[in-house]
PDB file of N, CA and C in Angstrom:
ATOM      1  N   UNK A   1     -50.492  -7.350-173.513  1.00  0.00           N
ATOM      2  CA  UNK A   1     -50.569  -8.677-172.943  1.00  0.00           C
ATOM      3  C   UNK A   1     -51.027  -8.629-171.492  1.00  0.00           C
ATOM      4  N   UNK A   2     -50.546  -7.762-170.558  1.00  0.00           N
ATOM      5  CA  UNK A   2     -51.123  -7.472-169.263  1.00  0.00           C
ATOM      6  C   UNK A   2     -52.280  -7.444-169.199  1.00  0.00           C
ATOM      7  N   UNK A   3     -52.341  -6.239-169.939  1.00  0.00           N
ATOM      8  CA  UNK A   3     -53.943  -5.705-169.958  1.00  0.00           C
ATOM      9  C   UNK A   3     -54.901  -7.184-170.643  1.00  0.00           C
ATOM     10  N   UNK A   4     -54.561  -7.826-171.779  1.00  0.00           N
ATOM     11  CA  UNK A   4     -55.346  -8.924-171.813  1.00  0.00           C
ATOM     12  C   UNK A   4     -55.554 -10.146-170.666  1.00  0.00           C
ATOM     13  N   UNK A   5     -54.325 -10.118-169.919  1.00  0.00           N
ATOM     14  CA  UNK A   5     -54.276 -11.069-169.002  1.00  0.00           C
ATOM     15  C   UNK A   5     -55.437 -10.420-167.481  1.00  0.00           C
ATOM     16  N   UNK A   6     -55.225  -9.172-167.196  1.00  0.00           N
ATOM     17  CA  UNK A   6     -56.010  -8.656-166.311  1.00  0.00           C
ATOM     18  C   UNK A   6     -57.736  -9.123-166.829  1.00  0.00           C
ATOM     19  N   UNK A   7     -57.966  -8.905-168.278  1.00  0.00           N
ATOM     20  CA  UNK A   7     -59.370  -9.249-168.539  1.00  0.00           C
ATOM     21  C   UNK A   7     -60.153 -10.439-168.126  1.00  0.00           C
ATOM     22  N   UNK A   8     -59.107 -11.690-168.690  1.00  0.00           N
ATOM     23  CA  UNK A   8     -59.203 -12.868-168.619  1.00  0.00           C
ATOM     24  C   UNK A   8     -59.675 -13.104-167.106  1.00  0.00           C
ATOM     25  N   UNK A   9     -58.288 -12.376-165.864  1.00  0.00           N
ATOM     26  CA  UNK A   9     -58.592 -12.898-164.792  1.00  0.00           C
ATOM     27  C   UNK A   9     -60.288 -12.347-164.315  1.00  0.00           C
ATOM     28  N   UNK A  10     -60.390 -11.155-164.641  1.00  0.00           N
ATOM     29  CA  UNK A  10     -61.577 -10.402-164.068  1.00  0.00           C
ATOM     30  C   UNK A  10     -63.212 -11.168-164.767  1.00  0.00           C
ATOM     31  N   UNK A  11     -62.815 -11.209-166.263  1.00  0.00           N
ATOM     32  CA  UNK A  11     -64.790 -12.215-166.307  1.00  0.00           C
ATOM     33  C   UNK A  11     -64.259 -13.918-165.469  1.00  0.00           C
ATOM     34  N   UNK A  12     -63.256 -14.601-165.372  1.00  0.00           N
ATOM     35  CA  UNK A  12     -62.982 -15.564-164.269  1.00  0.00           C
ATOM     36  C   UNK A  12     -63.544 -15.599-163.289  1.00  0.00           C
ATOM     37  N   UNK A  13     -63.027 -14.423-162.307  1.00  0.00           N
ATOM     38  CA  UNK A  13     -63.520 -13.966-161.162  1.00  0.00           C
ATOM     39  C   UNK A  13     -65.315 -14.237-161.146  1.00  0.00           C
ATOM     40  N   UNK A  14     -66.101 -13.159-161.982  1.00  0.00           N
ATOM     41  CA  UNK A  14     -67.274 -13.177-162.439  1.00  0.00           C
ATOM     42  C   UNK A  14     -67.705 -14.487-162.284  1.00  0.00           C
ATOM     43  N   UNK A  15     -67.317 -15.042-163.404  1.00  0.00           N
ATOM     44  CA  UNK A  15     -67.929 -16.133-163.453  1.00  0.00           C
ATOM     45  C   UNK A  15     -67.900 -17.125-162.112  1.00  0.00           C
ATOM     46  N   UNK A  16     -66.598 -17.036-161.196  1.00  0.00           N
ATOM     47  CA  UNK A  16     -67.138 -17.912-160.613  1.00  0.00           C
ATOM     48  C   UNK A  16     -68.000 -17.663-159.222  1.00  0.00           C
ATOM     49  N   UNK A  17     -68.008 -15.916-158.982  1.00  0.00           N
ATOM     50  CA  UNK A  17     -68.939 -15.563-157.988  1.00  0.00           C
ATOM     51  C   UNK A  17     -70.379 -15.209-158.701  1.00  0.00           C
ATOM     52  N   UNK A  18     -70.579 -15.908-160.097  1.00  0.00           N
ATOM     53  CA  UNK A  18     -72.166 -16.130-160.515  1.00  0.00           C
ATOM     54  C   UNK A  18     -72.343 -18.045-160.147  1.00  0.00           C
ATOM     55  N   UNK A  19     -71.011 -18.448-160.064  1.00  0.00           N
ATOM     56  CA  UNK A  19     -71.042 -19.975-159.928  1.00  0.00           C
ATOM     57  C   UNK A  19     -71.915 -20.458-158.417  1.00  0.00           C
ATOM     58  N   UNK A  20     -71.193 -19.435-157.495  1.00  0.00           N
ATOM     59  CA  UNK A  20     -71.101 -19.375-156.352  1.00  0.00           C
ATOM     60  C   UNK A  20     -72.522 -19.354-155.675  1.00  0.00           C
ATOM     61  N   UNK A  21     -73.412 -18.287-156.682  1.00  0.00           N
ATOM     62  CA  UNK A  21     -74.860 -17.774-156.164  1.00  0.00           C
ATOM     63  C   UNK A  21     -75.758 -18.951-156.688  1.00  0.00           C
ATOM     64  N   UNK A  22     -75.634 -19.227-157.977  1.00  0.00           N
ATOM     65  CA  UNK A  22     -76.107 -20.347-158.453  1.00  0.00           C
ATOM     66  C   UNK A  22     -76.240 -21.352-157.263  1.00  0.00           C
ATOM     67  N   UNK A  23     -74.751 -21.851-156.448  1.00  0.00           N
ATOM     68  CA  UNK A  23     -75.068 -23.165-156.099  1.00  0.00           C
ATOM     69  C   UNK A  23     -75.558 -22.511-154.650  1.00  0.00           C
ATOM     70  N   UNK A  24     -75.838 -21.329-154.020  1.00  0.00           N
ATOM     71  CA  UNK A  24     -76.049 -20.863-152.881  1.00  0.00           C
ATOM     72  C   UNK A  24     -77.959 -21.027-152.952  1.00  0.00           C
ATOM     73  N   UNK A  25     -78.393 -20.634-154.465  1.00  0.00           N
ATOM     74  CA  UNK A  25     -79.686 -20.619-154.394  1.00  0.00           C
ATOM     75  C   UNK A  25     -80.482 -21.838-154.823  1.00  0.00           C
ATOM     76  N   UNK A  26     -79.631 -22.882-155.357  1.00  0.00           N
ATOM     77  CA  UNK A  26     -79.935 -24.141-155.552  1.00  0.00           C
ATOM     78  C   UNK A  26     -79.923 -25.169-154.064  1.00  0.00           C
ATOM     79  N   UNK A  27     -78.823 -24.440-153.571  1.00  0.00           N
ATOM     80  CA  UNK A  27     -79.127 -25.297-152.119  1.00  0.00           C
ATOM     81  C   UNK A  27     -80.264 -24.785-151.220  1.00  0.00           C
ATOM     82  N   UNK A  28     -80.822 -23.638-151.343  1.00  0.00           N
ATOM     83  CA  UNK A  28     -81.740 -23.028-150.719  1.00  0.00           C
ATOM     84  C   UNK A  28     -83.146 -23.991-151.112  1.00  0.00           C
ATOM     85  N   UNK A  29     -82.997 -24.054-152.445  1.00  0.00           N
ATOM     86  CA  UNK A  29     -84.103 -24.540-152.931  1.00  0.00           C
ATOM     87  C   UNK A  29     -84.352 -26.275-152.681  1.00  0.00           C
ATOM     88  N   UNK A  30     -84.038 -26.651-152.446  1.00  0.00           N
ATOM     89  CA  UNK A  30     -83.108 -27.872-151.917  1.00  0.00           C
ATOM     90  C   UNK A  30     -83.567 -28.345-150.441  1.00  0.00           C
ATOM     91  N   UNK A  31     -83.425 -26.963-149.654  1.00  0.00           N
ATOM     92  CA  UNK A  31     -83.487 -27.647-148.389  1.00  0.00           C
ATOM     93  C   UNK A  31     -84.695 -26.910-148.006  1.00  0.00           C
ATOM     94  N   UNK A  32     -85.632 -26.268-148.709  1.00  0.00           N
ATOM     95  CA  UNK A  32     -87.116 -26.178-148.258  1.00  0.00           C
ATOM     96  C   UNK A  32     -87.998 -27.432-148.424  1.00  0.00           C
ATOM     97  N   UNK A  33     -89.065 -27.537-147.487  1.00  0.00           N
ATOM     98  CA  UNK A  33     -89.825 -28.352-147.854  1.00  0.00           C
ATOM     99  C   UNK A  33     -90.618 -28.350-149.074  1.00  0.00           C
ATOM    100  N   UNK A  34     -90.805 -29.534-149.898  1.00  0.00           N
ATOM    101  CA  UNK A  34     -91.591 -29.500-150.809  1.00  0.00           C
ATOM    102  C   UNK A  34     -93.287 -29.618-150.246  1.00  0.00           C
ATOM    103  N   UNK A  35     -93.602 -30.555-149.467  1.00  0.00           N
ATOM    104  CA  UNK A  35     -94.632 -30.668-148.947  1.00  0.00           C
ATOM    105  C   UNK A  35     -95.381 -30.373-147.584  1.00  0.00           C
ATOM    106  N   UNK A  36     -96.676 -29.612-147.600  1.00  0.00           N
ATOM    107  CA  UNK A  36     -97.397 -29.426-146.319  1.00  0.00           C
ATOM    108  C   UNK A  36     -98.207 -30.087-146.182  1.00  0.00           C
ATOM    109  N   UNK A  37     -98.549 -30.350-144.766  1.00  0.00           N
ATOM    110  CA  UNK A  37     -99.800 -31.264-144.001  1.00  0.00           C
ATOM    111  C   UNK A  37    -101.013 -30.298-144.494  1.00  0.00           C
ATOM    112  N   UNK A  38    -101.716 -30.401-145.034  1.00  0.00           N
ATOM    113  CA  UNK A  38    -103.088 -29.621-144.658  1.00  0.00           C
ATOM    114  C   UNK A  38    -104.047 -30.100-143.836  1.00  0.00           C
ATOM    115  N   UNK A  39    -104.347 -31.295-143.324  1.00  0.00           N
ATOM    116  CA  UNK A  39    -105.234 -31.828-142.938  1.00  0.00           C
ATOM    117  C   UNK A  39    -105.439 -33.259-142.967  1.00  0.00           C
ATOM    118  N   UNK A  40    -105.526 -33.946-141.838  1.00  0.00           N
ATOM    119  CA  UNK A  40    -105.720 -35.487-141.829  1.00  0.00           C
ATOM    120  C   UNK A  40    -107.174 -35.829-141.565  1.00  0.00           C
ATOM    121  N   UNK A  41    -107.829 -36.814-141.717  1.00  0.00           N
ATOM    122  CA  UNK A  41    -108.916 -37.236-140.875  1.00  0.00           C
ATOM    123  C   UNK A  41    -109.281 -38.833-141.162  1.00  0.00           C
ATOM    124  N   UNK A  42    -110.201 -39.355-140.975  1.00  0.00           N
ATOM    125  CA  UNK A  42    -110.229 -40.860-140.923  1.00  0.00           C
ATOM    126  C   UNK A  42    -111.973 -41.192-141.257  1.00  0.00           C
ATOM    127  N   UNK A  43    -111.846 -42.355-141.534  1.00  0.00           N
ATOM    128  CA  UNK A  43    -113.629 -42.628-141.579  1.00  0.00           C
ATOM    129  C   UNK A  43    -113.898 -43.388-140.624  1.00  0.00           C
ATOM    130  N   UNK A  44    -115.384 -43.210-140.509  1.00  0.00           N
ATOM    131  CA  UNK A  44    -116.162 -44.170-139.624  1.00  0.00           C
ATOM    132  C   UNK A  44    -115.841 -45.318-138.740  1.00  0.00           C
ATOM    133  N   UNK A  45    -114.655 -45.768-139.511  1.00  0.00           N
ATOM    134  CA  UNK A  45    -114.672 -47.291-139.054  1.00  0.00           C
ATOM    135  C   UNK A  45    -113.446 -47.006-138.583  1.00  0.00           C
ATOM    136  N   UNK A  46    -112.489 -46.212-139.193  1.00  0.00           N
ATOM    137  CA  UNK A  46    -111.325 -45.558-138.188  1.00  0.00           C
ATOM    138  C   UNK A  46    -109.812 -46.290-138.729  1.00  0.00           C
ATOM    139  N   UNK A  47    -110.719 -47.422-139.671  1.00  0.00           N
ATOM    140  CA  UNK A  47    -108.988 -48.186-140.543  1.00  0.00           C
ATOM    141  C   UNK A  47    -108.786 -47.558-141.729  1.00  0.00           C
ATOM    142  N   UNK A  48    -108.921 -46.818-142.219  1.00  0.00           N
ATOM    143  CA  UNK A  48    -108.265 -45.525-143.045  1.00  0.00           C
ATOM    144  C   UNK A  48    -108.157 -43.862-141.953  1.00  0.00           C
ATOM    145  N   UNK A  49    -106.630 -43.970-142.713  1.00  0.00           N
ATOM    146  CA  UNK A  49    -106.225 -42.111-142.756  1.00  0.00           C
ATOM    147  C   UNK A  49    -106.415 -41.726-143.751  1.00  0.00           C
ATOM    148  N   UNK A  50    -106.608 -40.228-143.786  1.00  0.00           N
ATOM    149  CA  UNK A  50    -106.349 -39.552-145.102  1.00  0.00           C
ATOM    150  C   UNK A  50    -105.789 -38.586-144.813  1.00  0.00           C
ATOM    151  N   UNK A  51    -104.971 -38.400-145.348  1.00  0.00           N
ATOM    152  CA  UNK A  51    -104.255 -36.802-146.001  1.00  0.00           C
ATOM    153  C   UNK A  51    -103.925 -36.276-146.729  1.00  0.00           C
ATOM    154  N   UNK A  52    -103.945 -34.929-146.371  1.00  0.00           N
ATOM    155  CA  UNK A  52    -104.212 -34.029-147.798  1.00  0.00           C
ATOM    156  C   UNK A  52    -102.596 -32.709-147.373  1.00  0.00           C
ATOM    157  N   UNK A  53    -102.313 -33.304-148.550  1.00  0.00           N
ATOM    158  CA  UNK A  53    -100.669 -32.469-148.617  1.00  0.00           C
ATOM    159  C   UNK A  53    -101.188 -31.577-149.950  1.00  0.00           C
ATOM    160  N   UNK A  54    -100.277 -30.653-149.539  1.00  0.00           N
ATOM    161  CA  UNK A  54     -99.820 -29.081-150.447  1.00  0.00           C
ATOM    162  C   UNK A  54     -98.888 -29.324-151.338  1.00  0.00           C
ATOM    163  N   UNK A  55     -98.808 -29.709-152.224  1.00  0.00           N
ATOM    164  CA  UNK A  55     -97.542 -29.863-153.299  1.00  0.00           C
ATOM    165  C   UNK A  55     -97.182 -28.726-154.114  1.00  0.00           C
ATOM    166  N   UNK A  56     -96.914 -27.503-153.580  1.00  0.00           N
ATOM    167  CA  UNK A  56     -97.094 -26.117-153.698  1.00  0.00           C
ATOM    168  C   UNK A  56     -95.587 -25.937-155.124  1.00  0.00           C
ATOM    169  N   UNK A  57     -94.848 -26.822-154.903  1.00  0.00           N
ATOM    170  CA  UNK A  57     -93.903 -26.923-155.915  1.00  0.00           C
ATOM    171  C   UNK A  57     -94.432 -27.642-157.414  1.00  0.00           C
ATOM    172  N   UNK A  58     -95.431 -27.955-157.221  1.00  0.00           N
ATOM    173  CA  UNK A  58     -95.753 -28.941-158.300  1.00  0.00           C
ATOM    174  C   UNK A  58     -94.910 -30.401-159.125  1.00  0.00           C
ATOM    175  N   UNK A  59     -94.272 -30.972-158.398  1.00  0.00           N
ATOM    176  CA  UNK A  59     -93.877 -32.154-158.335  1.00  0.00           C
ATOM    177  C   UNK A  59     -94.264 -32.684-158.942  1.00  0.00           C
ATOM    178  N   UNK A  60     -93.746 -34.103-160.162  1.00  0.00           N
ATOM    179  CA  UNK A  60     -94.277 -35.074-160.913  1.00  0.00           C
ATOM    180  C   UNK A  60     -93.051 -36.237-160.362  1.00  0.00           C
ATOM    181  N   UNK A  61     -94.201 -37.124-161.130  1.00  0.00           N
ATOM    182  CA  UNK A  61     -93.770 -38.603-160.863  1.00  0.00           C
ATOM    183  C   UNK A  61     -92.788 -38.993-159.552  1.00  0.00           C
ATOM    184  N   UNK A  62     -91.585 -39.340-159.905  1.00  0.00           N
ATOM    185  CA  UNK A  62     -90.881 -39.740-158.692  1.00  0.00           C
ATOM    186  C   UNK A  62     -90.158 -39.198-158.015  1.00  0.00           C
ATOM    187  N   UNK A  63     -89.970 -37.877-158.020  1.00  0.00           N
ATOM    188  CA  UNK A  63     -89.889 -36.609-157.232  1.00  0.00           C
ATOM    189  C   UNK A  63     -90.509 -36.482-156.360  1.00  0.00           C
ATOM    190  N   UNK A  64     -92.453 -36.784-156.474  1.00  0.00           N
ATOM    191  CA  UNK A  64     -93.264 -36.649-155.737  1.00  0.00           C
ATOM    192  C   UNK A  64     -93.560 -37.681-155.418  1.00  0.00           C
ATOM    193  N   UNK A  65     -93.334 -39.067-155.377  1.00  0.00           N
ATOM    194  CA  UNK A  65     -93.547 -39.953-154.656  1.00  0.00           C
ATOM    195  C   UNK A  65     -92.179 -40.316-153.535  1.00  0.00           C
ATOM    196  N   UNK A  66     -90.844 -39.624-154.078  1.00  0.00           N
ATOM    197  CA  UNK A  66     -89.459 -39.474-153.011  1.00  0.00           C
ATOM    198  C   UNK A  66     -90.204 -38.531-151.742  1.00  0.00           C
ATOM    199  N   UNK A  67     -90.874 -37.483-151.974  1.00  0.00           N
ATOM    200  CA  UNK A  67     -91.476 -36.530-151.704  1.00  0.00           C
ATOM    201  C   UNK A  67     -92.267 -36.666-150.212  1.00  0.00           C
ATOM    202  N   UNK A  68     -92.870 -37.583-150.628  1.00  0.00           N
ATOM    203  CA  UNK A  68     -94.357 -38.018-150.011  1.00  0.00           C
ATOM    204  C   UNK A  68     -93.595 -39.721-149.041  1.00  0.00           C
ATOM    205  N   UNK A  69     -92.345 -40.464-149.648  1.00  0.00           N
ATOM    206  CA  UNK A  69     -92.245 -41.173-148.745  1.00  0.00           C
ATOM    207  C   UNK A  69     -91.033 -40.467-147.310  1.00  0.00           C
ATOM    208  N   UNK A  70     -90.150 -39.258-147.578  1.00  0.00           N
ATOM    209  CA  UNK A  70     -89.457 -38.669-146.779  1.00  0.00           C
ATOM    210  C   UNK A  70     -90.467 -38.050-146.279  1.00  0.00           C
ATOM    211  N   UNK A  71     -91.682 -37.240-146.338  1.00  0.00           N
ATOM    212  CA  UNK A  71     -92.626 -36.714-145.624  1.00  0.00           C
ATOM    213  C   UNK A  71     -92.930 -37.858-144.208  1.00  0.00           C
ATOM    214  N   UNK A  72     -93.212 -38.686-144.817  1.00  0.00           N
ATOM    215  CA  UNK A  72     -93.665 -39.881-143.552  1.00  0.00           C
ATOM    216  C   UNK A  72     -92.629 -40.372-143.459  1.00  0.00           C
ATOM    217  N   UNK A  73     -91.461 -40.831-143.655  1.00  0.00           N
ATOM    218  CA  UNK A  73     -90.045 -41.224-142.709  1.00  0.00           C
ATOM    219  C   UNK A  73     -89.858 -40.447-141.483  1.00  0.00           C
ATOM    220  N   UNK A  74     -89.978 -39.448-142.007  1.00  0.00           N
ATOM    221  CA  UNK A  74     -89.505 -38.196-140.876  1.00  0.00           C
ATOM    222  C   UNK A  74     -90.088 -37.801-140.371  1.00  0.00           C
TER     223      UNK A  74
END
């Protein structure tokens, strides 16, 4: 019974310092930027910008439009 109880505690343990890395590398991933500036420029007439962002994560739908409006908030 010891010895079963020692097991129990030890994959516990495990498991929760795999819990631990999980949420260590999810927050990593998290707090990089998704998007880079590559380059702005404007036309002729000077009432358009353009820019050209890096979406190096590959982003869809409203991920990448959350994406692209925190890019210009900030």
């Amino acid at each position: 019974m010891k010895k079963m109880l020692k097991h129990i505690i030890k994959i516990l343990s495990n498991l929760i310092t795999l819990f631990n890395n999980f949420l260590k590398i999810l927050e990593n991933l998290l707090a990089e930027d998704n998007l880079f500036l590559i380059r702005t420029s404007h036309l002729s007439l000077g009432r358009n910008k353009h820019f050209i962002l890096s979406n190096h994560k590959l982003l869809e739908s409203k991920d990448l439009f959350f994406q692209i409006y925190m890019f210009f908030v900030f």
